[in-house]
Protein backbone atom coordinates (compact mmCIF):
# COMPACT_ATOMS: atom_id res chain seq x y z
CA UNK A 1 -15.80 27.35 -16.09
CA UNK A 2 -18.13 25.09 -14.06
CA UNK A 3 -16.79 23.41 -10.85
CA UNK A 4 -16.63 20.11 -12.56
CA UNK A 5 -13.44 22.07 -15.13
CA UNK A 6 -11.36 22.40 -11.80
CA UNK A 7 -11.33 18.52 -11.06
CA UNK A 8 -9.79 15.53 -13.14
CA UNK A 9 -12.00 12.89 -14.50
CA UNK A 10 -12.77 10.72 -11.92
CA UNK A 11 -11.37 7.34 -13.30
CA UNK A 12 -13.47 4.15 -13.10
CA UNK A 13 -12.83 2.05 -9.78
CA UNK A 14 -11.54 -0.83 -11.98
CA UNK A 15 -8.59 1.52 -13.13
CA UNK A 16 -8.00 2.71 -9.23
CA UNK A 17 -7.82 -1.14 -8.20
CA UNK A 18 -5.76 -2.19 -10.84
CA UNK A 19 -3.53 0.88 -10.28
CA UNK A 20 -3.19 -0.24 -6.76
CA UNK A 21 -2.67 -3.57 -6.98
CA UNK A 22 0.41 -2.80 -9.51
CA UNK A 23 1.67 -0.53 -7.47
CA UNK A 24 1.48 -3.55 -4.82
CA UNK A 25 2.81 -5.68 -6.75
CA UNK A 26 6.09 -3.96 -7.56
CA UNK A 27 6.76 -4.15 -3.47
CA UNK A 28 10.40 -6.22 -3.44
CA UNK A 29 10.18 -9.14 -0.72
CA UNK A 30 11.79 -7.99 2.45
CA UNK A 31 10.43 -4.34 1.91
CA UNK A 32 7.26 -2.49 2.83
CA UNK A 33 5.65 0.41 2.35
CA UNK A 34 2.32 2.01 3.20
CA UNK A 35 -0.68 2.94 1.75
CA UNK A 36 0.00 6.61 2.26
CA UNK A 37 2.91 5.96 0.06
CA UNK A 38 0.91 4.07 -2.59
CA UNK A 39 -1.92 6.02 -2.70
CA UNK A 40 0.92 9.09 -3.61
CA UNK A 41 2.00 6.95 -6.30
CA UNK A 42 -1.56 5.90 -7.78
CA UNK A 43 -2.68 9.86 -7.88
CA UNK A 44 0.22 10.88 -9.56
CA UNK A 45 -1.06 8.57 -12.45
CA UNK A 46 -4.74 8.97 -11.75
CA UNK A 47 -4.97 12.35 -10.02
CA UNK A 48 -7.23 10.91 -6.75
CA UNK A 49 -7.38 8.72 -4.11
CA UNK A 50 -5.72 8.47 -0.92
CA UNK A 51 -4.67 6.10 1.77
CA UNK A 52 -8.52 4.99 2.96
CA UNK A 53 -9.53 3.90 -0.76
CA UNK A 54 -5.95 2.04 -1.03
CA UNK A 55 -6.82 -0.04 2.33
CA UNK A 56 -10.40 -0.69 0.80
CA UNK A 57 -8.42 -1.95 -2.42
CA UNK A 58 -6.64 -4.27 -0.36
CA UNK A 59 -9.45 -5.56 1.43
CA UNK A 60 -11.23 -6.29 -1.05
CA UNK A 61 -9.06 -7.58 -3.63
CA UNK A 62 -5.72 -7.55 -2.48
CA UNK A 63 -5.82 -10.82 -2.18
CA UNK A 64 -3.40 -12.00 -5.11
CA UNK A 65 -1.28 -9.39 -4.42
CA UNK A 66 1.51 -9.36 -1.43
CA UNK A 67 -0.85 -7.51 1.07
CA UNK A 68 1.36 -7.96 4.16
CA UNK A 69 3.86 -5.67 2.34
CA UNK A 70 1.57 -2.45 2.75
CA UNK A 71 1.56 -1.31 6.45
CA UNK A 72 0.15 1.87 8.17
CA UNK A 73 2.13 5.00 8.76
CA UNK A 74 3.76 3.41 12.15
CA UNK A 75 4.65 0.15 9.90
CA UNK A 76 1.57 -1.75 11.56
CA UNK A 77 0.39 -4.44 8.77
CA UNK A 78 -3.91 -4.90 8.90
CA UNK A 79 -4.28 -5.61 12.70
CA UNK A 80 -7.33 -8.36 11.11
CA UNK A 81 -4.32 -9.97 9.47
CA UNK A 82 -1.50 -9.48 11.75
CA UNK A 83 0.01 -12.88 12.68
CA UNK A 84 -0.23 -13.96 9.05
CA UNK A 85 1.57 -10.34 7.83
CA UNK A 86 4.27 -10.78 10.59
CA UNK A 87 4.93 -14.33 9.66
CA UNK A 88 5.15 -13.26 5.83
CA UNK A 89 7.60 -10.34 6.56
CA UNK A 90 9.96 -12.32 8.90
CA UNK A 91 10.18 -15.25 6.46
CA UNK A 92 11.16 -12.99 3.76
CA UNK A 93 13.18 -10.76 6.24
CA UNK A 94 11.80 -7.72 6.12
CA UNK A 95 13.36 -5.43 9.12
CA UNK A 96 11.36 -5.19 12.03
CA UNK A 97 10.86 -3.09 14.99
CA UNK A 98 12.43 -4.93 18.64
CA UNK A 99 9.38 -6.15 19.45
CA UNK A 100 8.83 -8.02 16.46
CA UNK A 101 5.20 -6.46 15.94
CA UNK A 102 5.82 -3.63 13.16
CA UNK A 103 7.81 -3.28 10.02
CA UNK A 104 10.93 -0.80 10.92
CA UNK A 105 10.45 1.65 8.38
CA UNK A 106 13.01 3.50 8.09
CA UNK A 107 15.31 0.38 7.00
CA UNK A 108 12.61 -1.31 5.27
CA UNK A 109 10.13 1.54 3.46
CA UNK A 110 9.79 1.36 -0.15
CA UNK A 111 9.39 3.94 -2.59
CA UNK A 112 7.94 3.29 -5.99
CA UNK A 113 10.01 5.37 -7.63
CA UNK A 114 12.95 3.00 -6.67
């Protein structure tokens, strides 16, 4: 058995974009969740990734996808994007922290298995 046996395939980065951006997709308005969260879900189908190459994803093509529904680990959306992401999540009334300036997780996460 050579070290290569021990590891999966590494899949094409098409197939880990479009995984992400489905995953993305699924995110219900007035919800978030976070790329630690998606990047679980993606490597369950794909066996890698984590949450750096799901933030690269959206960076780079997340574009057509609602982006300012993925938020770090303390519910912070992109700080490049964070008037637009704040804007997004209050009009669609997605429960935020007192000050208005992160997503309140723990009434608002979702989980893709959901």
């Amino acid at each position: 058995m050579t070290a290569r046996d021990d590891h999966p395939a590494v899949p094409p980065a098409e197939e880990y974009l479009d995984e992400v951006l489905a995953v993305v997709e699924r995110v219900p308005s007035g919800r978030a969740t976070t790329y630690g969260i998606v990047a679980e879900a993606v490597a369950e189908v794909l066996g890698r990734g984590g949450p750096r190459q799901v933030g690269q994803v959206m960076a780079r093509a997340g574009s057509g996808v609602p982006w300012w529904r993925v938020v770090n680990a303390a519910g912070s959306p992109p700080a490049r994007h964070l008037d637009r992401a704040l804007a997004e999540l209050r009009a669609e009334g997605c429960p935020l922290t007192r000050d208005g300036r992160r997503v309140d997780l723990r009434r608002a996460v979702w989980f893709p298995d959901e």
